[in-house]
PDB file of N, CA and C in Angstrom:
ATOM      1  N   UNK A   1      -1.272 -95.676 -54.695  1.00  0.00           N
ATOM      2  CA  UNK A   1      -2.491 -96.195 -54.089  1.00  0.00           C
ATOM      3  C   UNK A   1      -3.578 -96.235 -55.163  1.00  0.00           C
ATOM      4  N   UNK A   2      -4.163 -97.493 -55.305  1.00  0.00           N
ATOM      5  CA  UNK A   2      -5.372 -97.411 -56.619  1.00  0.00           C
ATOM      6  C   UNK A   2      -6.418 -97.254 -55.943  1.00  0.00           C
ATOM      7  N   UNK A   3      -7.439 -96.421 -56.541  1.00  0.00           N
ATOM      8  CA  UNK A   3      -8.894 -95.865 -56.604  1.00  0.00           C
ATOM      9  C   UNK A   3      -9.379 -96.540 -55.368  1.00  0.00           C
ATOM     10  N   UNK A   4      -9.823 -97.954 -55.806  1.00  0.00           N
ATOM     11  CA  UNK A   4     -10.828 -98.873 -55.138  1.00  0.00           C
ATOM     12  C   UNK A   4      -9.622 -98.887 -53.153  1.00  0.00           C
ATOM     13  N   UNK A   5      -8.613 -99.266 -53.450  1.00  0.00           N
ATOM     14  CA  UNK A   5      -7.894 -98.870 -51.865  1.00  0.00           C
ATOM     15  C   UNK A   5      -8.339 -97.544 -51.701  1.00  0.00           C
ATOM     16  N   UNK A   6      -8.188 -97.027 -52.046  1.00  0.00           N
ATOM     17  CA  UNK A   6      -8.509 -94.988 -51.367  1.00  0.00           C
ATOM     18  C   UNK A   6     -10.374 -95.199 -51.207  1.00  0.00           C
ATOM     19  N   UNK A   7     -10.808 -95.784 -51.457  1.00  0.00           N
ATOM     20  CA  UNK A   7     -12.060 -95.416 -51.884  1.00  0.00           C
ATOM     21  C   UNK A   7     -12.544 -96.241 -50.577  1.00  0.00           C
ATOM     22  N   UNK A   8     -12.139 -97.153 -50.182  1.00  0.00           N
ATOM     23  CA  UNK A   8     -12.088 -98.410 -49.141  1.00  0.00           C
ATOM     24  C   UNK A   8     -11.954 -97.741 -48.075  1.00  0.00           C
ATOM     25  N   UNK A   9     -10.433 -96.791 -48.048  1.00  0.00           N
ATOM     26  CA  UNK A   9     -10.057 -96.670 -46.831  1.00  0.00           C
ATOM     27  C   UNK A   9     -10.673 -94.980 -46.548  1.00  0.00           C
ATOM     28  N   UNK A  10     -11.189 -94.493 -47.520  1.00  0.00           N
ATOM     29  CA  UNK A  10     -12.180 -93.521 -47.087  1.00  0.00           C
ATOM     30  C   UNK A  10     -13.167 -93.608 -46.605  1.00  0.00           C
ATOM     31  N   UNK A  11     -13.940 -94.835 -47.206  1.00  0.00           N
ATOM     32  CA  UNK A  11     -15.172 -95.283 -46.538  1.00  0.00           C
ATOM     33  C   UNK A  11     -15.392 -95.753 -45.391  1.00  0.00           C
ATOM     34  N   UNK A  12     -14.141 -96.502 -44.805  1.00  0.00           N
ATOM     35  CA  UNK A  12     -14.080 -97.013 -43.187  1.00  0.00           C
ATOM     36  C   UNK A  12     -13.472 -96.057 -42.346  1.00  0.00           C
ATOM     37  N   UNK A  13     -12.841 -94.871 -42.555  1.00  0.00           N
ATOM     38  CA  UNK A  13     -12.512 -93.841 -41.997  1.00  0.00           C
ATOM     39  C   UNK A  13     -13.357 -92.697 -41.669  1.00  0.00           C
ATOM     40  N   UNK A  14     -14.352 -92.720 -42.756  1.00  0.00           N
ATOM     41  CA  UNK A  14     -15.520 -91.929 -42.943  1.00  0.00           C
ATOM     42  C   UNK A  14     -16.539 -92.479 -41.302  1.00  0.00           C
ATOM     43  N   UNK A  15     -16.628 -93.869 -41.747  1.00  0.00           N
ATOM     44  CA  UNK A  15     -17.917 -94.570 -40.668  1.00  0.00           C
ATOM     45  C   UNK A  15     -17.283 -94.403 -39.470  1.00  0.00           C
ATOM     46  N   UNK A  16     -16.028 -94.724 -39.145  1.00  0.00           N
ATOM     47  CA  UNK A  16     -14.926 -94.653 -38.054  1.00  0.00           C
ATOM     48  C   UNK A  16     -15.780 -93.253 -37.233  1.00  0.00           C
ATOM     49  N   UNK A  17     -15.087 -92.527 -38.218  1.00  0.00           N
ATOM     50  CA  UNK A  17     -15.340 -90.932 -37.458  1.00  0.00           C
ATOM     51  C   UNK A  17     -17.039 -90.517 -37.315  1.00  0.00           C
ATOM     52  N   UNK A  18     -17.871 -91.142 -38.362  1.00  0.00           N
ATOM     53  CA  UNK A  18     -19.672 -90.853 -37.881  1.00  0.00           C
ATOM     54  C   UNK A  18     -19.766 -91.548 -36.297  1.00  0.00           C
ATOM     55  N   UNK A  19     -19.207 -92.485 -36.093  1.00  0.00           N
ATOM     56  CA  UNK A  19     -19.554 -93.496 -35.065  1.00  0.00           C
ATOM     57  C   UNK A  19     -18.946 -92.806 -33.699  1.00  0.00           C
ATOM     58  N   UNK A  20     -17.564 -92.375 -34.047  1.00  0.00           N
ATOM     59  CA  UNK A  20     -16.708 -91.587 -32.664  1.00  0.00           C
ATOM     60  C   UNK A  20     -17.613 -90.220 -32.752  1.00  0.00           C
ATOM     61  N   UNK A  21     -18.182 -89.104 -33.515  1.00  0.00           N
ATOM     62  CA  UNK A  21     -18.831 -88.300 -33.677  1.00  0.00           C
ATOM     63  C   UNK A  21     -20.173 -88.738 -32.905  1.00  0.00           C
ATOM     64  N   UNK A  22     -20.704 -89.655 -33.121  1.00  0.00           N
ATOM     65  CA  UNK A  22     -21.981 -90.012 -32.344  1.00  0.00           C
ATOM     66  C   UNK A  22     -22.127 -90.259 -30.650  1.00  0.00           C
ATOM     67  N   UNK A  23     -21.011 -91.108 -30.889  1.00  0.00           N
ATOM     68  CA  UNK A  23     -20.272 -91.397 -29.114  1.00  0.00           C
ATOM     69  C   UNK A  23     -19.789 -89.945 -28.585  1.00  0.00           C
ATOM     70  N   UNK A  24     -19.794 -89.565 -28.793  1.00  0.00           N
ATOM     71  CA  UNK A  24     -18.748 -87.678 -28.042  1.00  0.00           C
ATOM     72  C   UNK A  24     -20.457 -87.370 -28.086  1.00  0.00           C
ATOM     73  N   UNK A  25     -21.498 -86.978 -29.161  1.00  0.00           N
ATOM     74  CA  UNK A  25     -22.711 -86.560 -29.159  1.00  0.00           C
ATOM     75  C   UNK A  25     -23.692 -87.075 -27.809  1.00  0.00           C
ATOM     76  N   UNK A  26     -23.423 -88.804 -27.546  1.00  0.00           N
ATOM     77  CA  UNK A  26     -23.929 -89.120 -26.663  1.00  0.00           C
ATOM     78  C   UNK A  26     -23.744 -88.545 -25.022  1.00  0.00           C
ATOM     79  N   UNK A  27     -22.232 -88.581 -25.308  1.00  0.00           N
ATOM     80  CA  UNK A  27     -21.629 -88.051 -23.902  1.00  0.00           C
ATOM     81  C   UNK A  27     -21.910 -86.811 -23.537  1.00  0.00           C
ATOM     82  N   UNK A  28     -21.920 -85.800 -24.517  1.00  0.00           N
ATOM     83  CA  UNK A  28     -22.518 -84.212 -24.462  1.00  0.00           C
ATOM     84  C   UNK A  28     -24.169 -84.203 -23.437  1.00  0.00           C
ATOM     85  N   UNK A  29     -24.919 -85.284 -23.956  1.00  0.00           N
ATOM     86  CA  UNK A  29     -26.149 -85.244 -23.035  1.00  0.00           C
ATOM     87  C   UNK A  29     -25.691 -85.975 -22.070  1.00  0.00           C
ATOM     88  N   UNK A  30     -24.852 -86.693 -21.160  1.00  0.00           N
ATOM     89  CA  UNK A  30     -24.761 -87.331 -20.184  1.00  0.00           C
ATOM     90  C   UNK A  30     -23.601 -86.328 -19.441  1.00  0.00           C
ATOM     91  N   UNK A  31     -22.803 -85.566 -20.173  1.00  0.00           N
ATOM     92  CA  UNK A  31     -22.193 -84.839 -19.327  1.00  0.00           C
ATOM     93  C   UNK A  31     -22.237 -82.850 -18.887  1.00  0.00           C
ATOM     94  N   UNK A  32     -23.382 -82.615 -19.382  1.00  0.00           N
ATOM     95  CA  UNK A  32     -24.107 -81.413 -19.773  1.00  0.00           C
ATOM     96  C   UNK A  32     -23.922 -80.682 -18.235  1.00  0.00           C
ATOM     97  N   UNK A  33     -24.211 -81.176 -17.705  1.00  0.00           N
ATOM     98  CA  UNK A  33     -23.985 -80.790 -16.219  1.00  0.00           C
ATOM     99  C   UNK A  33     -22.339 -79.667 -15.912  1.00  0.00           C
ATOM    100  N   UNK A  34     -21.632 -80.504 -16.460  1.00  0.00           N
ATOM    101  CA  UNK A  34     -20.332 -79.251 -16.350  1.00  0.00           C
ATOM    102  C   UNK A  34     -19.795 -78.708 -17.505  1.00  0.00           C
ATOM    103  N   UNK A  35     -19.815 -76.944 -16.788  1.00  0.00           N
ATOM    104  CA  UNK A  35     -20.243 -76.086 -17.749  1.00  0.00           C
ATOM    105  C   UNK A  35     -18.506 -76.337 -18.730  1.00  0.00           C
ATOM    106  N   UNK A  36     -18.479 -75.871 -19.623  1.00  0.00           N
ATOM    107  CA  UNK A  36     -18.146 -75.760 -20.687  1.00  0.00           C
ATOM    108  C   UNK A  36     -17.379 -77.255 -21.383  1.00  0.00           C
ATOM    109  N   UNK A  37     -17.090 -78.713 -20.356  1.00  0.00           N
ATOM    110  CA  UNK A  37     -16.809 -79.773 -21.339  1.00  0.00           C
ATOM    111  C   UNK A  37     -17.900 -80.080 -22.146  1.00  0.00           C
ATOM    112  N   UNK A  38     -19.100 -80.689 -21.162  1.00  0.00           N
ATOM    113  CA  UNK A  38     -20.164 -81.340 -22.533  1.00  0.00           C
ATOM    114  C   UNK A  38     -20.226 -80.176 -23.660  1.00  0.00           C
ATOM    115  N   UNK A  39     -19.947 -78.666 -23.583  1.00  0.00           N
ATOM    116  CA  UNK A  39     -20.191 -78.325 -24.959  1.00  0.00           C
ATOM    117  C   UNK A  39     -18.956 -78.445 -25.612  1.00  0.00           C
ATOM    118  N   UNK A  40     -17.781 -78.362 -25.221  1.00  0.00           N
ATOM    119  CA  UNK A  40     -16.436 -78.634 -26.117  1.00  0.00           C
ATOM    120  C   UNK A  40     -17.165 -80.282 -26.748  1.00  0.00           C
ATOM    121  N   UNK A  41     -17.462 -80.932 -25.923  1.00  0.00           N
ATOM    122  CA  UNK A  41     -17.711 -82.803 -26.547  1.00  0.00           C
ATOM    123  C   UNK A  41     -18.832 -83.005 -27.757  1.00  0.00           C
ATOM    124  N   UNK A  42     -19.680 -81.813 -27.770  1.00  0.00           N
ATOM    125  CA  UNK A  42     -21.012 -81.409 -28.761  1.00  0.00           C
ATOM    126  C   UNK A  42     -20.434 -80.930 -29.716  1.00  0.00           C
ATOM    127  N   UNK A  43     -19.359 -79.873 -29.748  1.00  0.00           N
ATOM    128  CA  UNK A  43     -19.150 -79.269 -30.714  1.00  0.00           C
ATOM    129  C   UNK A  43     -17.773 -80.238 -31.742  1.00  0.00           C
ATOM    130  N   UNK A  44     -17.342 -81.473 -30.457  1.00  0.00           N
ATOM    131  CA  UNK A  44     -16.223 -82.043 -31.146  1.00  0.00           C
ATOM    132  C   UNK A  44     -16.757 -83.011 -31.789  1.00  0.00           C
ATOM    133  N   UNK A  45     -18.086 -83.681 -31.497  1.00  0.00           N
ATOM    134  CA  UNK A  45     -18.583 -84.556 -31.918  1.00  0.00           C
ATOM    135  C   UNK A  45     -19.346 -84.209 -33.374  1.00  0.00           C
ATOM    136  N   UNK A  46     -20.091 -82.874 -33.534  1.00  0.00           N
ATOM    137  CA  UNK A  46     -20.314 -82.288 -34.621  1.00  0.00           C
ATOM    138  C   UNK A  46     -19.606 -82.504 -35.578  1.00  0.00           C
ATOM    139  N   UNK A  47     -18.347 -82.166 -35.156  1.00  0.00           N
ATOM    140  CA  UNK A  47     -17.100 -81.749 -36.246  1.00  0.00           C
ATOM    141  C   UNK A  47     -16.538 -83.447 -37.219  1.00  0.00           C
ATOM    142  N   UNK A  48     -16.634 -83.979 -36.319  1.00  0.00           N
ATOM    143  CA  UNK A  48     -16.283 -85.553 -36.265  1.00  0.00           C
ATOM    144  C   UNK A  48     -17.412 -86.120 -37.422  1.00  0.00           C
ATOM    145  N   UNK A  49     -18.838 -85.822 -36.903  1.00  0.00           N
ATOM    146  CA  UNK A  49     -19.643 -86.268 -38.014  1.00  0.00           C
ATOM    147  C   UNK A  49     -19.489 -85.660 -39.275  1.00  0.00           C
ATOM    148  N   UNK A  50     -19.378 -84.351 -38.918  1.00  0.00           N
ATOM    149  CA  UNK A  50     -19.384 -83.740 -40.717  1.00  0.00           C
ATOM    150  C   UNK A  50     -17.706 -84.345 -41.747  1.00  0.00           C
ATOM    151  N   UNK A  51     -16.897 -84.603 -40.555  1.00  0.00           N
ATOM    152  CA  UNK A  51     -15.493 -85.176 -41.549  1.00  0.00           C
ATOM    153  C   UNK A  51     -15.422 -86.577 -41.732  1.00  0.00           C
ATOM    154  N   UNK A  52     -16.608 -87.176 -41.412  1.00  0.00           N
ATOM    155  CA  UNK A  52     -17.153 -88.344 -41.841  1.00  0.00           C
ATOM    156  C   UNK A  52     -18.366 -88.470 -42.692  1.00  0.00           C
ATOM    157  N   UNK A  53     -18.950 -87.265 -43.054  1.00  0.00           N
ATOM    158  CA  UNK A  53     -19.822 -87.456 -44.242  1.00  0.00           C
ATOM    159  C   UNK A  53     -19.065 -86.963 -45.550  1.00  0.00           C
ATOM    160  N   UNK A  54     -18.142 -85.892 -44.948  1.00  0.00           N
ATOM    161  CA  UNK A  54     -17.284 -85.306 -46.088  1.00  0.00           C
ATOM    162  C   UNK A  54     -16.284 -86.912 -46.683  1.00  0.00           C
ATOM    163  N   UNK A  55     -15.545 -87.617 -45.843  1.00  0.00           N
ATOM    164  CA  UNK A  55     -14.859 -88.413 -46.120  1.00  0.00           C
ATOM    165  C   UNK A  55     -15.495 -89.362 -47.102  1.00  0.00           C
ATOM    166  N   UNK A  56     -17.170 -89.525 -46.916  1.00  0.00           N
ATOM    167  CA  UNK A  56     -17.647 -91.085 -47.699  1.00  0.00           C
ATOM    168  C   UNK A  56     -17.793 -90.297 -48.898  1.00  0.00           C
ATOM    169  N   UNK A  57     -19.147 -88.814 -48.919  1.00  0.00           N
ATOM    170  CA  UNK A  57     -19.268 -88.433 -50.091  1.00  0.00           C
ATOM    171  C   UNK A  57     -18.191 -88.295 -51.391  1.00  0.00           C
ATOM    172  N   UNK A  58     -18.639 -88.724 -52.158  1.00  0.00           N
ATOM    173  CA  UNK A  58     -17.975 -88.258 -53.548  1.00  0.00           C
ATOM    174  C   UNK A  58     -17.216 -87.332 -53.663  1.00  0.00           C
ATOM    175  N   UNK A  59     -16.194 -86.770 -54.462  1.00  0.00           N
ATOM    176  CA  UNK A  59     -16.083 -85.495 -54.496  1.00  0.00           C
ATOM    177  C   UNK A  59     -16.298 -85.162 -55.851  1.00  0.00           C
ATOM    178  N   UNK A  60     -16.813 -83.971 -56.167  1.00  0.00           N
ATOM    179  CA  UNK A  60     -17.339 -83.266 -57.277  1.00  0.00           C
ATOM    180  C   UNK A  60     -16.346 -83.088 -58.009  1.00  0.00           C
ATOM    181  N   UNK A  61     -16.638 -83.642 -59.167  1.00  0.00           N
ATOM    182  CA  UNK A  61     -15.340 -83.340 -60.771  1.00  0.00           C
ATOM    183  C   UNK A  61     -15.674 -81.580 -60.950  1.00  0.00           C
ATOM    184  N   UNK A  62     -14.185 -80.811 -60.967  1.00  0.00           N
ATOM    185  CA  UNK A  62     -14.740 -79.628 -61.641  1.00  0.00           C
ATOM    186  C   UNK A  62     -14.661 -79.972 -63.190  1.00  0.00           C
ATOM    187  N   UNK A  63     -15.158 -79.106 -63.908  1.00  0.00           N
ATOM    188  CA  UNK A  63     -15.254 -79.079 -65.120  1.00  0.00           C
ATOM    189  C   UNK A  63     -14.356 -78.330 -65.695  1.00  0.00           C
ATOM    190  N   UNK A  64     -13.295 -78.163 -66.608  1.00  0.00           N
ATOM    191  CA  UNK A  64     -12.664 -77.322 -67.024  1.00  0.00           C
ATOM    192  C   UNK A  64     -13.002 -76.539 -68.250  1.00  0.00           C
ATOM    193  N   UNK A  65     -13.208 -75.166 -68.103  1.00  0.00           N
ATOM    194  CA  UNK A  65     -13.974 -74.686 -69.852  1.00  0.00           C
ATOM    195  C   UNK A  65     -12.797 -74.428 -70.508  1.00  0.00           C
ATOM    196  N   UNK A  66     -12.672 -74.865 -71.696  1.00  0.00           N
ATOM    197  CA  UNK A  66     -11.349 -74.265 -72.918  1.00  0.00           C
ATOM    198  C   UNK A  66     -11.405 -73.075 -73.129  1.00  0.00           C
ATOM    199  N   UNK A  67     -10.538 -72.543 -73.326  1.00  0.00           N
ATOM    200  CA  UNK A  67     -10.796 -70.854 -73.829  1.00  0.00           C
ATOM    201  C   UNK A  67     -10.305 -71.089 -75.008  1.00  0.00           C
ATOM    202  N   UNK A  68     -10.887 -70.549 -76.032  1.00  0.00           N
ATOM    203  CA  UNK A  68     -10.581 -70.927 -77.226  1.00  0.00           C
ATOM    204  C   UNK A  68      -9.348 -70.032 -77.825  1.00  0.00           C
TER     205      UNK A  68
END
Protein backbone atom coordinates (compact mmCIF):
# COMPACT_ATOMS: atom_id res chain seq x y z
CA UNK A 1 0.00 0.00 0.00
CA UNK A 2 1.76 3.49 -0.96
CA UNK A 3 1.81 6.48 1.45
CA UNK A 4 -0.64 8.78 -0.45
CA UNK A 5 -3.45 5.40 -0.46
CA UNK A 6 -2.90 4.98 3.44
CA UNK A 7 -2.91 8.57 3.89
CA UNK A 8 -6.37 8.82 1.78
CA UNK A 9 -7.86 6.06 3.41
CA UNK A 10 -6.96 7.39 6.86
CA UNK A 11 -8.30 10.57 6.17
CA UNK A 12 -11.87 9.34 5.08
CA UNK A 13 -11.94 6.88 7.89
CA UNK A 14 -10.82 9.47 10.27
CA UNK A 15 -13.99 11.98 9.02
CA UNK A 16 -16.19 8.68 8.76
CA UNK A 17 -15.75 8.09 12.48
CA UNK A 18 -15.79 12.29 13.64
CA UNK A 19 -19.21 12.30 11.84
CA UNK A 20 -20.65 8.71 13.42
CA UNK A 21 -18.99 10.14 16.81
CA UNK A 22 -21.08 13.32 16.41
CA UNK A 23 -24.37 11.44 15.44
CA UNK A 24 -24.18 8.92 18.74
CA UNK A 25 -23.22 12.64 20.60
CA UNK A 26 -26.45 13.97 19.16
CA UNK A 27 -28.54 11.03 20.19
CA UNK A 28 -27.02 11.07 23.87
CA UNK A 29 -29.06 14.53 24.26
CA UNK A 30 -32.22 13.19 22.63
CA UNK A 31 -32.06 10.00 24.45
CA UNK A 32 -30.87 11.10 28.05
CA UNK A 33 -34.07 10.21 29.47
CA UNK A 34 -33.13 6.37 29.86
CA UNK A 35 -30.89 5.79 32.44
CA UNK A 36 -27.77 4.23 31.45
CA UNK A 37 -28.14 4.01 27.19
CA UNK A 38 -27.80 7.80 26.37
CA UNK A 39 -24.64 7.54 28.59
CA UNK A 40 -23.22 4.23 26.98
CA UNK A 41 -24.12 6.51 23.35
CA UNK A 42 -21.97 9.73 25.02
CA UNK A 43 -19.31 7.79 26.02
CA UNK A 44 -19.36 5.72 22.53
CA UNK A 45 -19.59 8.71 20.65
CA UNK A 46 -16.56 10.31 22.58
CA UNK A 47 -14.51 7.39 21.80
CA UNK A 48 -15.48 7.52 18.03
CA UNK A 49 -14.37 11.20 17.87
CA UNK A 50 -11.05 10.84 19.49
CA UNK A 51 -10.25 7.60 16.88
CA UNK A 52 -11.04 9.99 14.32
CA UNK A 53 -8.78 12.76 15.29
CA UNK A 54 -6.15 10.15 16.14
CA UNK A 55 -6.73 8.57 12.58
CA UNK A 56 -6.28 12.14 10.48
CA UNK A 57 -3.42 13.49 12.81
CA UNK A 58 0.06 12.83 11.77
CA UNK A 59 1.95 10.53 13.59
CA UNK A 60 5.09 11.70 15.33
CA UNK A 61 8.62 10.42 13.86
CA UNK A 62 10.56 9.13 16.94
CA UNK A 63 13.97 10.10 16.74
CA UNK A 64 16.56 7.55 17.20
CA UNK A 65 19.86 8.68 19.32
CA UNK A 66 23.18 6.61 18.24
CA UNK A 67 25.07 5.44 21.04
CA UNK A 68 28.31 5.85 20.09
Amino acid sequence: MTEETRSTRRLVLGMLSIALGIVSLVGFFSITYIAGIGFLGGFYGLILIALGVGLILPKKEQKKEEIP
